[in-house]
PDB file of N, CA and C in Angstrom:
ATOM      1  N   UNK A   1       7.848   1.256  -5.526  1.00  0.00           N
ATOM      2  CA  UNK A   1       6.671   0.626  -6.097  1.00  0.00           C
ATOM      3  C   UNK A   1       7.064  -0.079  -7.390  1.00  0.00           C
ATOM      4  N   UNK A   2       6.836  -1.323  -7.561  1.00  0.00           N
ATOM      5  CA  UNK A   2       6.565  -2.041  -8.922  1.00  0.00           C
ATOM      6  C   UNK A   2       5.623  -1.658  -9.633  1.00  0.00           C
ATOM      7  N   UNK A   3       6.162  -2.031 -11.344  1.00  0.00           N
ATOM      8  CA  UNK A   3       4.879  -2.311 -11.915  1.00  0.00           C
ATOM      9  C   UNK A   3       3.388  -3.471 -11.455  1.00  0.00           C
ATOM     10  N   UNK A   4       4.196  -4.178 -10.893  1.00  0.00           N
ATOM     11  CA  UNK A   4       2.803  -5.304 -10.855  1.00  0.00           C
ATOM     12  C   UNK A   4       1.862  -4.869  -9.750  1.00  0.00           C
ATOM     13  N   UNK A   5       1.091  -5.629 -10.130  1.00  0.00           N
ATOM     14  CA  UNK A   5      -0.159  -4.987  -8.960  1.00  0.00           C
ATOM     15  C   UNK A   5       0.131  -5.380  -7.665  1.00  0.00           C
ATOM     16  N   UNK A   6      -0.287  -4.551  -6.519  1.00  0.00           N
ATOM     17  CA  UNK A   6       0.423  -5.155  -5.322  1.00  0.00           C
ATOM     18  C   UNK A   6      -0.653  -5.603  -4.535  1.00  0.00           C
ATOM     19  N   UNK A   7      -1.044  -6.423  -3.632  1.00  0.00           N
ATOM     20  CA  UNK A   7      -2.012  -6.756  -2.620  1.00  0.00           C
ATOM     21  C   UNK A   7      -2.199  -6.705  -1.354  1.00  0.00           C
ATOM     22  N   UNK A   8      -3.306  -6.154  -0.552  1.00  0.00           N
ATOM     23  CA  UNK A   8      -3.092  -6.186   0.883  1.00  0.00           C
ATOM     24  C   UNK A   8      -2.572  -7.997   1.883  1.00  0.00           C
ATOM     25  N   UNK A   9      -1.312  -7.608   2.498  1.00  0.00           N
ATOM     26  CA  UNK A   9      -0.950  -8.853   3.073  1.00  0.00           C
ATOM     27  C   UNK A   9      -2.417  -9.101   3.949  1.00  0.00           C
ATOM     28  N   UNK A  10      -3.109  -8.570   4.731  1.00  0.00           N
ATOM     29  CA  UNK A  10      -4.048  -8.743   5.698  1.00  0.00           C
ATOM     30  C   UNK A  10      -5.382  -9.658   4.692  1.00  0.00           C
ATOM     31  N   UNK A  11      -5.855  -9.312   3.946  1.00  0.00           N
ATOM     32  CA  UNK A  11      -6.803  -9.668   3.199  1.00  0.00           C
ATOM     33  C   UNK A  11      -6.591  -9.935   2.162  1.00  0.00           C
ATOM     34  N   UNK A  12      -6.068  -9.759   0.783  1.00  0.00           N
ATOM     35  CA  UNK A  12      -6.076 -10.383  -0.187  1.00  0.00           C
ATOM     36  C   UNK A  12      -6.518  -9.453  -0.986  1.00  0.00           C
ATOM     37  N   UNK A  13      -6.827  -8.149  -0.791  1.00  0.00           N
ATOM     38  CA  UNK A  13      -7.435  -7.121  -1.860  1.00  0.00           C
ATOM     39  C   UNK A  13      -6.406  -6.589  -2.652  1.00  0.00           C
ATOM     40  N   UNK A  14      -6.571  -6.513  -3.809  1.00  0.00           N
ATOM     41  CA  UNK A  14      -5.473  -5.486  -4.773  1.00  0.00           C
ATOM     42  C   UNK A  14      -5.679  -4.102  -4.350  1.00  0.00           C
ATOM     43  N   UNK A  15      -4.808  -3.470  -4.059  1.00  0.00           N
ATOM     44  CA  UNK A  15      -4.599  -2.128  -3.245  1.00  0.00           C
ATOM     45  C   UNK A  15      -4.668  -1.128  -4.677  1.00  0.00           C
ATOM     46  N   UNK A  16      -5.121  -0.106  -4.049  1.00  0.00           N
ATOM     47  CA  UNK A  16      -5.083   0.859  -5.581  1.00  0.00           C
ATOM     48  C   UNK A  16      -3.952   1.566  -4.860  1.00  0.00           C
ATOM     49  N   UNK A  17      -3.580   2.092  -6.322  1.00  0.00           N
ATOM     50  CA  UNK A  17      -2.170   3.344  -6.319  1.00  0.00           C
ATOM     51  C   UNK A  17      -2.188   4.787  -6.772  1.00  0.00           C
ATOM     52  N   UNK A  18      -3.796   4.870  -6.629  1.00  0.00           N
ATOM     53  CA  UNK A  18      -3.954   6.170  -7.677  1.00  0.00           C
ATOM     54  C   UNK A  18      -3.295   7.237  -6.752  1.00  0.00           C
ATOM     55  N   UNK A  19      -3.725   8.108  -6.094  1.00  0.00           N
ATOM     56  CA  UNK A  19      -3.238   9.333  -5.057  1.00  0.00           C
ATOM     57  C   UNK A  19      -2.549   8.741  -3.864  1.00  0.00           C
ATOM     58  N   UNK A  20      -2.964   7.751  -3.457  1.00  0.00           N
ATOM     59  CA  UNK A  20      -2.815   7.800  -2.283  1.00  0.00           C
ATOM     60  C   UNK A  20      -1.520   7.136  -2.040  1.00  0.00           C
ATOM     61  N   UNK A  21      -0.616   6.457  -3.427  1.00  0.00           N
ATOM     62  CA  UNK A  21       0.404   5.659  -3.193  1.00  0.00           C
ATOM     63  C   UNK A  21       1.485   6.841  -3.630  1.00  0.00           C
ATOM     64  N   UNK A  22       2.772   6.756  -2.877  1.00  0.00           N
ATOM     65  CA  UNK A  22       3.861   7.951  -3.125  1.00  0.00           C
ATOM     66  C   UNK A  22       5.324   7.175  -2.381  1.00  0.00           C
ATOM     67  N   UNK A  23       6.359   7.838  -2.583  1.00  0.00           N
ATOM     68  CA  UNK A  23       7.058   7.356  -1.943  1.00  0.00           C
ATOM     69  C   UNK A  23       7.666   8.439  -1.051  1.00  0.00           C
ATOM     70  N   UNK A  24       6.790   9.472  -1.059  1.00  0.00           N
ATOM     71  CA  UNK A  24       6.869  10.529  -0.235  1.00  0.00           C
ATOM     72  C   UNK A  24       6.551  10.204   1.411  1.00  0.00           C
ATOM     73  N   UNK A  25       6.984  10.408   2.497  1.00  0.00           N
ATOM     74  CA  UNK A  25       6.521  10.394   3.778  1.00  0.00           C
ATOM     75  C   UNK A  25       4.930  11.358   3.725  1.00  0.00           C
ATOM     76  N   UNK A  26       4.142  10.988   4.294  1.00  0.00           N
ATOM     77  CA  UNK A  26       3.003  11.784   4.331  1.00  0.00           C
ATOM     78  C   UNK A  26       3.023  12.556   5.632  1.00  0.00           C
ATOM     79  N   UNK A  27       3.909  12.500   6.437  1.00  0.00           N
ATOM     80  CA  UNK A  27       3.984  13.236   7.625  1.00  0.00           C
ATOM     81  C   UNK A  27       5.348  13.146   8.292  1.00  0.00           C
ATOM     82  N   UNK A  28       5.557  14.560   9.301  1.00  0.00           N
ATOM     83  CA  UNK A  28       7.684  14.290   9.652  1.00  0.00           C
ATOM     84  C   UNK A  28       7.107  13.286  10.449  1.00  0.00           C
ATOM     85  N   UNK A  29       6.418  13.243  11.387  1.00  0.00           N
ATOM     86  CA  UNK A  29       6.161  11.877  12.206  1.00  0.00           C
ATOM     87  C   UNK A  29       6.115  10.713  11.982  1.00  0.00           C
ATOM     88  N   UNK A  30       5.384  10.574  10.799  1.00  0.00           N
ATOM     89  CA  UNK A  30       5.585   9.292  10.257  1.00  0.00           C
ATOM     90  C   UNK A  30       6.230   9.083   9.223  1.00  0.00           C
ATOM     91  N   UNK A  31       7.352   8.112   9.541  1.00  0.00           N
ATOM     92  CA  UNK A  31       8.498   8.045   8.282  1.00  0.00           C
ATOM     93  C   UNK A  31       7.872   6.887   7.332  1.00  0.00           C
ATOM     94  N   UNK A  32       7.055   6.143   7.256  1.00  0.00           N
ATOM     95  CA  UNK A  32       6.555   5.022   6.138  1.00  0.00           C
ATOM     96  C   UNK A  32       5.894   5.986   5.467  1.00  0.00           C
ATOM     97  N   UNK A  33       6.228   5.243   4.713  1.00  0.00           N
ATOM     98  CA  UNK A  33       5.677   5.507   3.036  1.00  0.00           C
ATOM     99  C   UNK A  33       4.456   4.932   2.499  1.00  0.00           C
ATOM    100  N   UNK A  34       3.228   5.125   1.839  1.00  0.00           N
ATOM    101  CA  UNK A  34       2.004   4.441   1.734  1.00  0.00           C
ATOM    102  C   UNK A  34       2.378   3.528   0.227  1.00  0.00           C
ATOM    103  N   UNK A  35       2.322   2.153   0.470  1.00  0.00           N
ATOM    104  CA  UNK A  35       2.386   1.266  -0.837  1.00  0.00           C
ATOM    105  C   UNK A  35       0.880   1.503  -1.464  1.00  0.00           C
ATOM    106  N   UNK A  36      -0.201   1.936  -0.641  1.00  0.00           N
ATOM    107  CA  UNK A  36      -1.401   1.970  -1.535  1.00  0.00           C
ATOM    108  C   UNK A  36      -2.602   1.812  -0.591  1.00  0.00           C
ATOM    109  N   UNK A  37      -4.006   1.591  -1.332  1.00  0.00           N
ATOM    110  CA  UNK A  37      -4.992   1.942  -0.348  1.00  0.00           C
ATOM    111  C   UNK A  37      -5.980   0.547  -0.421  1.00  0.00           C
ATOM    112  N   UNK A  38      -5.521   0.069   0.295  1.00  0.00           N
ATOM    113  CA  UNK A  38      -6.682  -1.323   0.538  1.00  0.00           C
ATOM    114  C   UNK A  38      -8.054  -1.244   0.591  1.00  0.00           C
ATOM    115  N   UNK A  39      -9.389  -1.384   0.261  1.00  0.00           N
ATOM    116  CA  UNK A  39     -10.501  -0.970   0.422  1.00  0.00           C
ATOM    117  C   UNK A  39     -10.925  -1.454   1.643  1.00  0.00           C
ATOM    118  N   UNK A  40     -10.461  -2.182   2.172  1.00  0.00           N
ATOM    119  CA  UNK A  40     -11.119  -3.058   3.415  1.00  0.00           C
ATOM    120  C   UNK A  40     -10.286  -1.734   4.572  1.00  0.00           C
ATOM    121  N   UNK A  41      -8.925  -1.832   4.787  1.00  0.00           N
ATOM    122  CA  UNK A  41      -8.299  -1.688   5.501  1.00  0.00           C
ATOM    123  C   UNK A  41      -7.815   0.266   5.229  1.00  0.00           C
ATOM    124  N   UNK A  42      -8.079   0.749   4.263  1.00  0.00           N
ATOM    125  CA  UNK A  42      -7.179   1.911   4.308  1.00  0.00           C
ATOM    126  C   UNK A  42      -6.008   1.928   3.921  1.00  0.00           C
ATOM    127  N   UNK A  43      -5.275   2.766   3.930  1.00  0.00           N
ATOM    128  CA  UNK A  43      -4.129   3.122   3.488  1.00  0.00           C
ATOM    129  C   UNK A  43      -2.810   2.321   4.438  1.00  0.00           C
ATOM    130  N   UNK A  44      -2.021   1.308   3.295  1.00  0.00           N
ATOM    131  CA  UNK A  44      -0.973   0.421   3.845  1.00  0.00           C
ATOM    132  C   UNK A  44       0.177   0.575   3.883  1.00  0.00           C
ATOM    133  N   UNK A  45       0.942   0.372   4.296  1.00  0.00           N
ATOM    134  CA  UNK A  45       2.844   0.665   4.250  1.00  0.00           C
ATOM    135  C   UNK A  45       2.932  -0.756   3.563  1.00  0.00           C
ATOM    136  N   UNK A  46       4.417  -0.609   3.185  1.00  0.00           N
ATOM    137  CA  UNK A  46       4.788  -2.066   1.981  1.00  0.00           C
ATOM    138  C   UNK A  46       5.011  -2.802   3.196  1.00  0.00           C
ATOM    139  N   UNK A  47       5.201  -2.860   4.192  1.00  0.00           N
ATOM    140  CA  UNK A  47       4.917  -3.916   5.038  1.00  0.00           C
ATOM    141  C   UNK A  47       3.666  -4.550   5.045  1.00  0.00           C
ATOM    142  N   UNK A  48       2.709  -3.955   4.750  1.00  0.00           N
ATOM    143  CA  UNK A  48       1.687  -5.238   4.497  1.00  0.00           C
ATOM    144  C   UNK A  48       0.795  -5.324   3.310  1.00  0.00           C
ATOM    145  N   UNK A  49       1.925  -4.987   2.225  1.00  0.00           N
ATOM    146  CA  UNK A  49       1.627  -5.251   0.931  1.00  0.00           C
ATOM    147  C   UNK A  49       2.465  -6.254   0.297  1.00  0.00           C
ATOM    148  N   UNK A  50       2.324  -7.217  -0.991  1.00  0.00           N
ATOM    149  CA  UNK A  50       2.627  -8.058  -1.154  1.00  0.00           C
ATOM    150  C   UNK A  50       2.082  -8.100  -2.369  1.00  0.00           C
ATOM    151  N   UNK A  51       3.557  -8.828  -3.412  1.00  0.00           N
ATOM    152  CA  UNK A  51       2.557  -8.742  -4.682  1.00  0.00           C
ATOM    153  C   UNK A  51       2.095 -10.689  -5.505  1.00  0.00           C
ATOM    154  N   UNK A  52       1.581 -11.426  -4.848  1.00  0.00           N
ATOM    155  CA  UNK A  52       0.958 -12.725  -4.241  1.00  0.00           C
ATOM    156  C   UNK A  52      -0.340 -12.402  -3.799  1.00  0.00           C
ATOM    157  N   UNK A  53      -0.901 -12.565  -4.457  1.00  0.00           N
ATOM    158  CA  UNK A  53      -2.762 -12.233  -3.944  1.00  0.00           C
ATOM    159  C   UNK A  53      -3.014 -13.680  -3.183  1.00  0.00           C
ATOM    160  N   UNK A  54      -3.793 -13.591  -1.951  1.00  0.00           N
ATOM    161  CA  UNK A  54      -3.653 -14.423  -1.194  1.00  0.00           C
ATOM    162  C   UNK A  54      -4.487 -15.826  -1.311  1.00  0.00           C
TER     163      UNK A  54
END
């Protein structure tokens, strides 16, 4: 994670980073990592985060 603010690639929302961003796996199944929590969309992998607001 950067300092700068990061944005959902899908929509254009600034993703928050409070809890929900880690660079922890949140599950053994799932190996991505959450860049943050889009309000539209939920919780994103840095694949579709981007720090370019759209």
């Amino acid at each position: 994670m950067t300092d700068e603010p990061e944005y959902c690639l899908l929509c254009g929302e600034e993703l928050q980073t409070d809890l929900a961003a880690t660079n922890s796996r949140q599950c053994c199944l799932n190996a991505t990592p959450i860049a943050g929590t889009c309000p539209e969309h939920g919780p994103v992998g840095p694949h579709y985060a981007t720090t370019e607001p759209d």
